[in-house]
N, C-alpha and C. Protein backbone atom coordinates (compact mmCIF):
# COMPACT_ATOMS: atom_id res chain seq x y z
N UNK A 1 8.11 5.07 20.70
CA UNK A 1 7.50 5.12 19.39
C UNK A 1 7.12 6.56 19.11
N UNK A 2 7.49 6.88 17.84
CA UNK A 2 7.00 8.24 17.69
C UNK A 2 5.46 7.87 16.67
N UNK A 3 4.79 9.47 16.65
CA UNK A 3 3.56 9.41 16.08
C UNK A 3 4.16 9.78 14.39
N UNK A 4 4.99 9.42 13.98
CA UNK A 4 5.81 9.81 12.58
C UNK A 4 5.36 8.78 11.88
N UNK A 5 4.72 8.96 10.90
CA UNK A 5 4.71 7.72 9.75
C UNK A 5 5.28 8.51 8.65
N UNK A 6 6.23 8.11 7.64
CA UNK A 6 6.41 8.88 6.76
C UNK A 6 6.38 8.40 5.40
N UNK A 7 5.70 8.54 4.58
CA UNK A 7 5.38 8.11 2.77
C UNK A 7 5.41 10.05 2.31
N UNK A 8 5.70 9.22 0.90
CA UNK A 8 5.74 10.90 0.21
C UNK A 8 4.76 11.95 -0.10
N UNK A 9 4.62 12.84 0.17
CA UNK A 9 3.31 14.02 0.55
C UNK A 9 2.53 13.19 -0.64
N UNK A 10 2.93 13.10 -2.17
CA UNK A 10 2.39 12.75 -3.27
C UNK A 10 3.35 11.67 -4.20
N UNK A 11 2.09 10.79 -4.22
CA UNK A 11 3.03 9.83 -4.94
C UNK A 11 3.28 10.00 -6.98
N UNK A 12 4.15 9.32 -7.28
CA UNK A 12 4.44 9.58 -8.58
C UNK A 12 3.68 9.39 -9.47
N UNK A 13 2.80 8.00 -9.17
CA UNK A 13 1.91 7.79 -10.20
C UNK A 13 1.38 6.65 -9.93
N UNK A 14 0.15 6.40 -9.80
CA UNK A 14 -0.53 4.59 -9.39
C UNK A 14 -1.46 5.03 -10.60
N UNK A 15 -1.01 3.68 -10.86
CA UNK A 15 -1.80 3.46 -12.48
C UNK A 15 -2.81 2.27 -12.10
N UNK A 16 -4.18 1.69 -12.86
CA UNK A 16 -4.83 0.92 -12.70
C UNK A 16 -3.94 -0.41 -13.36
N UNK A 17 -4.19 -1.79 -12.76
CA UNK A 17 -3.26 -2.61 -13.18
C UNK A 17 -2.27 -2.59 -11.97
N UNK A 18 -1.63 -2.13 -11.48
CA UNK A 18 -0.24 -1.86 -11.23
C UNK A 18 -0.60 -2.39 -9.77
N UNK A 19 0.58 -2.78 -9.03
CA UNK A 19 0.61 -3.36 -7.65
C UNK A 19 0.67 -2.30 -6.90
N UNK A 20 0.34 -1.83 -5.78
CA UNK A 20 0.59 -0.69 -4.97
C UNK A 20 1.64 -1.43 -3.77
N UNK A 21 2.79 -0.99 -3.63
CA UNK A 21 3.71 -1.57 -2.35
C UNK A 21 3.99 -0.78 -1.63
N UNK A 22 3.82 -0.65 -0.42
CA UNK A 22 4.72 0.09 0.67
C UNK A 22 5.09 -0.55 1.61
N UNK A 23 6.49 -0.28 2.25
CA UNK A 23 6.87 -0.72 3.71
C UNK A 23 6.17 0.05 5.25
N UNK A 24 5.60 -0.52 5.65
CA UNK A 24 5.74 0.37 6.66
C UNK A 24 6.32 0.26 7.93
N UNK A 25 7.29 0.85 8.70
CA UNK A 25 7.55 0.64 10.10
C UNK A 25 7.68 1.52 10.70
N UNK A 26 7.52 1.09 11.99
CA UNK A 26 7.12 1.16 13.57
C UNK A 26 9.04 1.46 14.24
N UNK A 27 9.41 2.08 14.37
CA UNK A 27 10.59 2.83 15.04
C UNK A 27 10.76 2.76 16.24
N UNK A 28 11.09 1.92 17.35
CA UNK A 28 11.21 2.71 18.69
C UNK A 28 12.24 3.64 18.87
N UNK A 29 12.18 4.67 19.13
CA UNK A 29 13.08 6.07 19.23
C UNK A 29 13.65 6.23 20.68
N UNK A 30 13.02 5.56 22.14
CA UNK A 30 13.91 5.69 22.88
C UNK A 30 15.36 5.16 22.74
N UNK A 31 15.93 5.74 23.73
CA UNK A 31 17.63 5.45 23.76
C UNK A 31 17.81 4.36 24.47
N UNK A 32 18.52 3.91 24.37
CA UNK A 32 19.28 2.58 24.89
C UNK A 32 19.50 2.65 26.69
N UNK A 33 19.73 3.75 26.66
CA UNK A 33 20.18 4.13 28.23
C UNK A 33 19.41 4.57 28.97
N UNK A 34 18.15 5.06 28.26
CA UNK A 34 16.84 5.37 29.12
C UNK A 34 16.09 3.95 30.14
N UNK A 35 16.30 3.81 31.05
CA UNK A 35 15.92 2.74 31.59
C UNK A 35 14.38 3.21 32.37
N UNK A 36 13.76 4.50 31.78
CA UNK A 36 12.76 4.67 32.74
C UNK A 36 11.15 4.77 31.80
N UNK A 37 11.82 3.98 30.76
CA UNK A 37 10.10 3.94 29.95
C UNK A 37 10.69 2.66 28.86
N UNK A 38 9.92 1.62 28.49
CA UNK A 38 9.63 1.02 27.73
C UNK A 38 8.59 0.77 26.92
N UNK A 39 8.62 0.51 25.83
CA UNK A 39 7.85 -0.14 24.63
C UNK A 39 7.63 -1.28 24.66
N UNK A 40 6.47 -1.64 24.73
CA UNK A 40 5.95 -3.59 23.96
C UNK A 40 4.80 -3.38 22.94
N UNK A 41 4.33 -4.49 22.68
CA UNK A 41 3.05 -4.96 22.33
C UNK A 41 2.64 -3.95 21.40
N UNK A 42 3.42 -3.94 20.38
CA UNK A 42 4.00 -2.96 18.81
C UNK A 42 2.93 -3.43 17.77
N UNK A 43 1.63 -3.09 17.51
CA UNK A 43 1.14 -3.45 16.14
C UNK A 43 0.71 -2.76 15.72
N UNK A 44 1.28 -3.35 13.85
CA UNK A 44 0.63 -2.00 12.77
C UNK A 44 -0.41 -2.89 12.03
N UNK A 45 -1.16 -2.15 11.81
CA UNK A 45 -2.38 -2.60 10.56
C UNK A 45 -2.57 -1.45 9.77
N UNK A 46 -3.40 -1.58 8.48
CA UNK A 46 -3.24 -1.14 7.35
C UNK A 46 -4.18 -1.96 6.60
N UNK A 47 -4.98 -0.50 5.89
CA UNK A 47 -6.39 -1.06 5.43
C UNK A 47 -6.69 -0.14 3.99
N UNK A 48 -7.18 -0.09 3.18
CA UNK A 48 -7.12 0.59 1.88
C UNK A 48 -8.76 1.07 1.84
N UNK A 49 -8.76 2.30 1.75
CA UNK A 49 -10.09 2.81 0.77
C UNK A 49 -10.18 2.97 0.25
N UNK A 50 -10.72 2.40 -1.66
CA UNK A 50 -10.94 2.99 -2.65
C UNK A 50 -12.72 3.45 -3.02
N UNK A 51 -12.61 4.27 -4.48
CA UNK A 51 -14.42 4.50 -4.33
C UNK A 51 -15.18 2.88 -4.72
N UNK A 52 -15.30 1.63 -4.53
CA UNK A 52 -16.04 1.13 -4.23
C UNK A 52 -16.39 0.35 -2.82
N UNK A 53 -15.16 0.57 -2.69
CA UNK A 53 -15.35 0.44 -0.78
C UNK A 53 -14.56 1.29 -0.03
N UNK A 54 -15.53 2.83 0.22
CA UNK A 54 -15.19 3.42 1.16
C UNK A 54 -15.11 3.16 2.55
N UNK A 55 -15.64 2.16 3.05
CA UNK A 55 -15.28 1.61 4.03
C UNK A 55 -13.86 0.88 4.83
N UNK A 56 -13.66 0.60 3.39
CA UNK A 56 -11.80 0.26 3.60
C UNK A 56 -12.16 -1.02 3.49
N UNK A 57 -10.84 -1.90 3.02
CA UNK A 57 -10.51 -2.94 2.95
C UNK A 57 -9.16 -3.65 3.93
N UNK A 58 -9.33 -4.41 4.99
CA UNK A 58 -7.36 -4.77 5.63
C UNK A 58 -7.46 -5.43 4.63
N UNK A 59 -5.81 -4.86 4.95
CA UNK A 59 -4.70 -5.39 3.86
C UNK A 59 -3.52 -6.43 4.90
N UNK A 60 -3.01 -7.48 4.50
CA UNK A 60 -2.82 -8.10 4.86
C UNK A 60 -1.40 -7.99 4.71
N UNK A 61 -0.24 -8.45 5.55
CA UNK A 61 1.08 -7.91 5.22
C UNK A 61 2.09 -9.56 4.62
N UNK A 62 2.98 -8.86 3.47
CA UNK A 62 3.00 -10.64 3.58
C UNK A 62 4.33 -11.23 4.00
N UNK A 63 4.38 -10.93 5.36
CA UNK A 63 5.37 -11.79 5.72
C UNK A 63 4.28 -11.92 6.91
N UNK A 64 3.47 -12.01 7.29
CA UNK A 64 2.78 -12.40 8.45
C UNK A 64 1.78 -13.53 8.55
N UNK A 65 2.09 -14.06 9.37
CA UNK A 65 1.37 -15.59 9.29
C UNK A 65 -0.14 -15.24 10.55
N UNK A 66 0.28 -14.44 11.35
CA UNK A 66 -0.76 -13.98 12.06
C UNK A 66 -1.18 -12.31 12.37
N UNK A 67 -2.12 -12.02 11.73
CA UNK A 67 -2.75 -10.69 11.29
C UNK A 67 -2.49 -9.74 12.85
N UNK A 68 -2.79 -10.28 13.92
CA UNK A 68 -2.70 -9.68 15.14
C UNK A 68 -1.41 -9.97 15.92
N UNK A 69 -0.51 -9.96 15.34
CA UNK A 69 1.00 -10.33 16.16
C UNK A 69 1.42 -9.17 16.31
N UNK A 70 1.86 -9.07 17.92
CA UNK A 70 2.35 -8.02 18.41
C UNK A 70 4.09 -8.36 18.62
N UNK A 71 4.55 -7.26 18.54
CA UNK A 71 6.21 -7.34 18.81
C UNK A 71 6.66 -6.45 19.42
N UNK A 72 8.06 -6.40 20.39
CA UNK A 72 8.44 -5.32 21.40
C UNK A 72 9.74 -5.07 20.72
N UNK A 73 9.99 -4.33 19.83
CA UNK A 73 10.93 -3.81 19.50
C UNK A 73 12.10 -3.29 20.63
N UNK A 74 13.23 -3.34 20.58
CA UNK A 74 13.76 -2.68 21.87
C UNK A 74 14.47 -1.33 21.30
N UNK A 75 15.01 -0.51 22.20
CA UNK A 75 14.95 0.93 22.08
C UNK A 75 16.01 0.73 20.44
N UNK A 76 16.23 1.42 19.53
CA UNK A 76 16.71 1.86 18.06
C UNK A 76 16.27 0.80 17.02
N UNK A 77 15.38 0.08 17.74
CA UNK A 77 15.07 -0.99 16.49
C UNK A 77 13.92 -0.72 15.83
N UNK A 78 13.75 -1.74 14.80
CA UNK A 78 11.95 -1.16 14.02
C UNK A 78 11.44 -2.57 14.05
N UNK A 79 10.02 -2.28 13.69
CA UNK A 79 9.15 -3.12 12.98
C UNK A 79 9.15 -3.09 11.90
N UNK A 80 9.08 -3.91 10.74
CA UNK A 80 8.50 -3.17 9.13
C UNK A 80 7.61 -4.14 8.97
N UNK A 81 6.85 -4.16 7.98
CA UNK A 81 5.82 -4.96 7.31
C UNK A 81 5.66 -3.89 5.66
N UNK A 82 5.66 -5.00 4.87
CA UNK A 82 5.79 -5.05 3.69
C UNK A 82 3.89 -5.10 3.10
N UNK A 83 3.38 -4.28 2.54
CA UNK A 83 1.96 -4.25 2.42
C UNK A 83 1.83 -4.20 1.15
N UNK A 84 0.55 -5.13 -0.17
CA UNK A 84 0.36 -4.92 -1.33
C UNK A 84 -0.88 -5.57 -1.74
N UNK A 85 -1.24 -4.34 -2.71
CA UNK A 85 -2.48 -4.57 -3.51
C UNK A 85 -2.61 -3.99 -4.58
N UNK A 86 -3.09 -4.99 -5.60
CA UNK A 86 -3.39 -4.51 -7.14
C UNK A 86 -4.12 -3.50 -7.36
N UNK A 87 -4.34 -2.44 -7.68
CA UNK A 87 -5.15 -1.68 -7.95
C UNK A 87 -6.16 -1.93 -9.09
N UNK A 88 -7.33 -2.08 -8.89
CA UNK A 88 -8.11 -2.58 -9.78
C UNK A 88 -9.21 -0.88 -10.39
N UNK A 89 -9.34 -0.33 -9.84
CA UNK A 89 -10.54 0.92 -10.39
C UNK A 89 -9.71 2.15 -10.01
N UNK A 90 -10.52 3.08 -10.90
CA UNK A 90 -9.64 4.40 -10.94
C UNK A 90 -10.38 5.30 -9.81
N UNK A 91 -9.79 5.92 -9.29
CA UNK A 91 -10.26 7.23 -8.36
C UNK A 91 -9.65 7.71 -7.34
N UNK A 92 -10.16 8.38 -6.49
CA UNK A 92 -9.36 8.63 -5.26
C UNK A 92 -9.45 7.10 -4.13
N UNK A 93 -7.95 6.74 -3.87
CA UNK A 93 -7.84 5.59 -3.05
C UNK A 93 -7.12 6.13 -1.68
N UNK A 94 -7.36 6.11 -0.26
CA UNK A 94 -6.71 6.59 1.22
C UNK A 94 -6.43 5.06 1.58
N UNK A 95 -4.53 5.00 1.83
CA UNK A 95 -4.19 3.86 3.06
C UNK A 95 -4.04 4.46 4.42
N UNK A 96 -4.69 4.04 4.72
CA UNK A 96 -4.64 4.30 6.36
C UNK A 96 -4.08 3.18 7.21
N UNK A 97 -3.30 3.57 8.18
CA UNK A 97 -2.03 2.75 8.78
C UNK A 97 -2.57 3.40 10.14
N UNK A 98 -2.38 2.44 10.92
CA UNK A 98 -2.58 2.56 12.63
C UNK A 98 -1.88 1.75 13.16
N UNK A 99 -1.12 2.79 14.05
CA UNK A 99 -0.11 1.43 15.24
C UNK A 99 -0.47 1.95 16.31
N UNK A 100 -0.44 0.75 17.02
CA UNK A 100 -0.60 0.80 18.21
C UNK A 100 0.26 -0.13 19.09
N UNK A 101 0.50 0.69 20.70
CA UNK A 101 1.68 -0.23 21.30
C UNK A 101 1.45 0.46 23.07
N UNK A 102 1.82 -0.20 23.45
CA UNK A 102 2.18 0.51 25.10
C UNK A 102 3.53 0.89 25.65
N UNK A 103 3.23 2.08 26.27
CA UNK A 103 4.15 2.51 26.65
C UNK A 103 4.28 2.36 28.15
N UNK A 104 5.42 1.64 29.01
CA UNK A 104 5.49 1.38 30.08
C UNK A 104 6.57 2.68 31.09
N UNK A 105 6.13 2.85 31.98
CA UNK A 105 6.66 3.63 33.07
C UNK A 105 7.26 3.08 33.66
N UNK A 106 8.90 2.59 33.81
CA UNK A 106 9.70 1.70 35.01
C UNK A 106 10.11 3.08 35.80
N UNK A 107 10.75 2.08 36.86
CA UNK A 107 11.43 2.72 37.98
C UNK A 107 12.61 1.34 38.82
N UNK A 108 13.40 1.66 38.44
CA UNK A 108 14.50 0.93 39.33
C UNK A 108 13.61 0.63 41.49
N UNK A 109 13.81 -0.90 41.35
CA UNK A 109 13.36 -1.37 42.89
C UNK A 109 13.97 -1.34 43.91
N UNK A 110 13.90 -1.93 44.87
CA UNK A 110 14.83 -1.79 45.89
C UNK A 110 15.93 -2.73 45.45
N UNK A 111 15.24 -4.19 44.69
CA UNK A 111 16.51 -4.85 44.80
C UNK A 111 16.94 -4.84 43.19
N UNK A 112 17.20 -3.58 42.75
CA UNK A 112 17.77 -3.40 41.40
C UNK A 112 17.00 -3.38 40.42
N UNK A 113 16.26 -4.51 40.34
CA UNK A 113 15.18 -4.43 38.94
C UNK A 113 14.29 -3.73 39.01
N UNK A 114 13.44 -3.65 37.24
CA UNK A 114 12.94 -2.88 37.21
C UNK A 114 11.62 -3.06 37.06
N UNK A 115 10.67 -1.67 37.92
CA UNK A 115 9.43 -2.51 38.35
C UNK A 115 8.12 -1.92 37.26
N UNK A 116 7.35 -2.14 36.84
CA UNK A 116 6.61 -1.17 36.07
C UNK A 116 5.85 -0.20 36.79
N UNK A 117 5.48 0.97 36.63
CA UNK A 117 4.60 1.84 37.21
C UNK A 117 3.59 2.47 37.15
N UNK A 118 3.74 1.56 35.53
CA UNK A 118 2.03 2.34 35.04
C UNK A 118 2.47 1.55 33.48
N UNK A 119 1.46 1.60 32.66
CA UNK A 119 1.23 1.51 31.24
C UNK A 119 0.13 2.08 30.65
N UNK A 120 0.42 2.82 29.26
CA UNK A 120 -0.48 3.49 28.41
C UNK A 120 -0.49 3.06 27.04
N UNK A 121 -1.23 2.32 27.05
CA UNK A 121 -2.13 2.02 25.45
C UNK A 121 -1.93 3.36 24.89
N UNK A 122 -1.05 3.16 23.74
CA UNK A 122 -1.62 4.58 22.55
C UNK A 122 -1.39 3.97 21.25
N UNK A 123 -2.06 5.12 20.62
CA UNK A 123 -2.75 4.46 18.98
C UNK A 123 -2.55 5.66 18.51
N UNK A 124 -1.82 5.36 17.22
CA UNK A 124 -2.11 6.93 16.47
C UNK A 124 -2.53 6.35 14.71
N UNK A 125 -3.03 7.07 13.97
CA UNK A 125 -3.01 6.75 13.16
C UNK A 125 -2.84 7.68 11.61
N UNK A 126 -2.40 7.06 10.57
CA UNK A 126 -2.18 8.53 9.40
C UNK A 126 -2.87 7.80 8.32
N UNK A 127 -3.38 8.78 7.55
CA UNK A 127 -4.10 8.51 5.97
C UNK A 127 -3.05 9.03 4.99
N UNK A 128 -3.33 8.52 3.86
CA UNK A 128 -2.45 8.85 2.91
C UNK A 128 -3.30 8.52 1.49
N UNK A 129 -3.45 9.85 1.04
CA UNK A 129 -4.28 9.66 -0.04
C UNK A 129 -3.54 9.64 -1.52
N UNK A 130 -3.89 8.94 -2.37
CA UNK A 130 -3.42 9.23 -3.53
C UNK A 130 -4.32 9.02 -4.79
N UNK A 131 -4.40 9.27 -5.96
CA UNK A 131 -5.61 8.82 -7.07
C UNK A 131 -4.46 7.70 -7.99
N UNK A 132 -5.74 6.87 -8.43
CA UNK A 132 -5.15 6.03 -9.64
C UNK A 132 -6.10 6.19 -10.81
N UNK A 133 -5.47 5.87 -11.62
CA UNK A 133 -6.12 6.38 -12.81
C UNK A 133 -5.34 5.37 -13.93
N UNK A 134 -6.40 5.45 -15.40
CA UNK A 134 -5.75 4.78 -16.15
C UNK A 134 -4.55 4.64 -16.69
N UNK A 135 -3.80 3.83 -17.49
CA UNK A 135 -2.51 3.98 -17.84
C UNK A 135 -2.48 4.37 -19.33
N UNK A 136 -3.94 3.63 -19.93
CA UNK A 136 -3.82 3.40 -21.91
C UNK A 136 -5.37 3.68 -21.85
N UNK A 137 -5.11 4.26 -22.93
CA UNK A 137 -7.34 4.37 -23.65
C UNK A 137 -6.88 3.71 -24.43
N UNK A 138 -8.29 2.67 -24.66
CA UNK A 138 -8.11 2.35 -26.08
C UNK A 138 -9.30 1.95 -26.78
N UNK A 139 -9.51 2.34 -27.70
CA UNK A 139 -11.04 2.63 -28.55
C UNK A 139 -10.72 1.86 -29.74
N UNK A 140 -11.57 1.09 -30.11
CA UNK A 140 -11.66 0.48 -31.23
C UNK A 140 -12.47 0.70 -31.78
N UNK A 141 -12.43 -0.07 -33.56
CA UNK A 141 -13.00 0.17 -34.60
C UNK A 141 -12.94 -0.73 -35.62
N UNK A 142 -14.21 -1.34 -35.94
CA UNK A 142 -14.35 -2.61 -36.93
C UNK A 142 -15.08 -1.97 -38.58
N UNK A 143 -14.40 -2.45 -38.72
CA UNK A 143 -15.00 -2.33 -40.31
C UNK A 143 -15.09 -3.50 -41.63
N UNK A 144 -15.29 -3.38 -42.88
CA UNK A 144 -15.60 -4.73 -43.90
C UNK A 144 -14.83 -3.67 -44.53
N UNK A 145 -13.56 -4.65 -45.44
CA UNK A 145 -13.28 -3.94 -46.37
C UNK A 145 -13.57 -4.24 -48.05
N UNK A 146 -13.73 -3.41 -48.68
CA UNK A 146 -14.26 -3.50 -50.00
C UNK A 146 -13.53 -4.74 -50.42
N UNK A 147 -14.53 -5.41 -51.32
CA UNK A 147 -13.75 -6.74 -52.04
C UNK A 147 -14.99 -7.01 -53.18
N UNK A 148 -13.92 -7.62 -53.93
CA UNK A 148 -14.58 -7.74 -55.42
C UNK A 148 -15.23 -9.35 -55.38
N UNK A 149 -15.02 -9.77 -54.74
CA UNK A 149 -15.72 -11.50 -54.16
C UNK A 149 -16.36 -11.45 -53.24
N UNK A 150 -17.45 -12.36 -52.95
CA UNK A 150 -18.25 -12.56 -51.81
C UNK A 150 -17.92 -13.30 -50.56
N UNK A 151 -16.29 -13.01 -50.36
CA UNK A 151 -16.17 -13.28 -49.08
C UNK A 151 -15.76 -12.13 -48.57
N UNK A 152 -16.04 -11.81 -47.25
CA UNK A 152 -16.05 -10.31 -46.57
C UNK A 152 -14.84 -10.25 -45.98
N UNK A 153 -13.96 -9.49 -46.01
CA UNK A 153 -12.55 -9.24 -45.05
C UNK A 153 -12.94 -8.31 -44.61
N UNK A 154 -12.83 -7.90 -43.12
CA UNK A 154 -13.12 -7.09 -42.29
C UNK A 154 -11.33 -6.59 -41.07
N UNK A 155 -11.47 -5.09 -40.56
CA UNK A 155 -10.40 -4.86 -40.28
C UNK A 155 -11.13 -4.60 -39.09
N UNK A 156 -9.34 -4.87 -38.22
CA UNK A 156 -10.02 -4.28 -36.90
C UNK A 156 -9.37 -3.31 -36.47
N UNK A 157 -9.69 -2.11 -35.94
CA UNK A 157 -8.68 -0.96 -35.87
C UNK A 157 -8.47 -0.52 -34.24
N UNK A 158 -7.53 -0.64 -33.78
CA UNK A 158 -7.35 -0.14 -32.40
C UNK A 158 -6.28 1.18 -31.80
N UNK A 159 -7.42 1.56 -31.54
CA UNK A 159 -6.04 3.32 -31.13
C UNK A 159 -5.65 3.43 -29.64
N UNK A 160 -4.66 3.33 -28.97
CA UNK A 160 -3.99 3.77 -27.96
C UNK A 160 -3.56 4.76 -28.01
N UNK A 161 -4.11 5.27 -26.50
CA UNK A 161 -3.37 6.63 -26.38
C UNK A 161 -2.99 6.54 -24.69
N UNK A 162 -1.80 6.87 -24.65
CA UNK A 162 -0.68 7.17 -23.20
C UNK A 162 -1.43 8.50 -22.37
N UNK A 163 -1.94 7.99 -21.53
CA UNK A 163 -2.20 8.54 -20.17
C UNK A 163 -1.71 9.11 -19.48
N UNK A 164 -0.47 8.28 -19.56
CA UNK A 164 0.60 8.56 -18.45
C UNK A 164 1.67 9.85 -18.59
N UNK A 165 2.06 9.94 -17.42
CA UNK A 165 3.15 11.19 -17.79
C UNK A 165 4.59 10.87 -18.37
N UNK A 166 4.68 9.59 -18.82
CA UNK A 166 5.70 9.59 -19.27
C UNK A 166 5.62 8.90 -20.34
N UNK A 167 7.03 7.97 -20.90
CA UNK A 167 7.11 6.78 -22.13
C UNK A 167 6.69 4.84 -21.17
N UNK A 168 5.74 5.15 -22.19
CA UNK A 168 4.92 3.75 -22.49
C UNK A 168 5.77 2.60 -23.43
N UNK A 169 6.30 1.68 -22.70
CA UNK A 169 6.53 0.70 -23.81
C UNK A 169 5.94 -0.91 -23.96
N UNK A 170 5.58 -1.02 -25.49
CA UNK A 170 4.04 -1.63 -25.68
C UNK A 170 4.98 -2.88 -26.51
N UNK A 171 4.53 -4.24 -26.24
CA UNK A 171 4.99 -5.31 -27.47
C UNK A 171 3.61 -5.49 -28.00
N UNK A 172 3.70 -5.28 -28.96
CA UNK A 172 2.58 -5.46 -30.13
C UNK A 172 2.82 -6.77 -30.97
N UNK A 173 1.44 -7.78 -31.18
CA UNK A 173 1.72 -8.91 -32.02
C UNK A 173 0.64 -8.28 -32.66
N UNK A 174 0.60 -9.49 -34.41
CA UNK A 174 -0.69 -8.98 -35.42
C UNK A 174 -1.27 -10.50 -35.20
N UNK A 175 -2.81 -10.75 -35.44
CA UNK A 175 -3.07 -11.57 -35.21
C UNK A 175 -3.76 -11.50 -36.70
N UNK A 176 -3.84 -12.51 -37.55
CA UNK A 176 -4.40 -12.63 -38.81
C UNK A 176 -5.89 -13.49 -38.59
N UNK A 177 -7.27 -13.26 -39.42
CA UNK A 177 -7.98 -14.55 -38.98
C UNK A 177 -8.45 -14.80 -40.60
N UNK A 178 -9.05 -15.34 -40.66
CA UNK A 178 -9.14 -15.73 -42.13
C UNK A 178 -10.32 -16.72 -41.89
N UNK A 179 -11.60 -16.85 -42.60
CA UNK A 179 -12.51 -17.34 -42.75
C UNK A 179 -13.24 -18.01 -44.17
């Protein structure tokens, strides 16, 4: 296993609303032919901090039926787990991802197989910060409009404005009310 996690230095854009998804996996990088170290007992977790809980939140992966399942990848294979959460408030949000796994020491025995010679628990872990922020402002404005009868028609006025760095596309209905 290497200590490599890799997501993009900066992401494109997490908007409030919006699902946040990432894959993450776990790589074993030894070779096939190395018969003198193995990998087991492979787990990733993954937990979210935003500013109302700096403490972090786990995040739960969803193909997993059990939160603590470990797996032994064998040498060129991966782990992945698929991780998601809505983003609900704007600010600076850190996922932090930790795997952890053991690394075993063999040695060929007398009678061929292979014997272990040691094992080391290691854990590494990476943060990954990014901000979310809104996607639309939108400010409204009520008013009565002049009328020559004593029933009041009133308007309602709503302004959007794009946040975002790019094109926004909006389906707009009118809703009439009449009293």
């Amino acid at each position: 296993m290497s200590p490599v996690l890799e997501l993009p230095s900066a992401f494109q854009s997490a908007h409030v609303g919006e699902q946040f998804a990432c894959t993450l996996a776990g790589n074993n990088e030894l070779l096939a032919f190395d018969n003198s170290k193995a990998v087991s007992g492979v787990r990733i977790s993954a937990e979210m901090q935003s500013p109302s809980n700096p403490n972090g939140q786990v995040l739960t992966f969803e193909d997993d039926t059990a939160v603590d399942a470990e797996v032994s990848p064998g040498p060129g294979e991966s782990l992945q787990k698929i991780v998601r959460l809505d983003l609900k408030e704007e600010g600076n949000h850190i996922l932090a991802v930790t795997v952890t796994y053991t690394e075993n020491t063999l040695a060929a025995g007398e009678d061929g197989k292979q014997t272990s010679l040691g094992a080391r628990v290691r854990t590494f872990r990476k943060l990954y910060q990014f901000v979310a922020q809104q996607l639309l402002s939108v400010r409204t404005k009520a008013g009565e409009l002049p009328s020559k009868s004593d029933t009041g028609k009133y308007v309602l006025e709503a302004q959007l404005e794009n946040l975002a760095d790019g094109t926004v596309c909006l389906e707009v209905s009118t809703i009439g009310l009449f009293f």
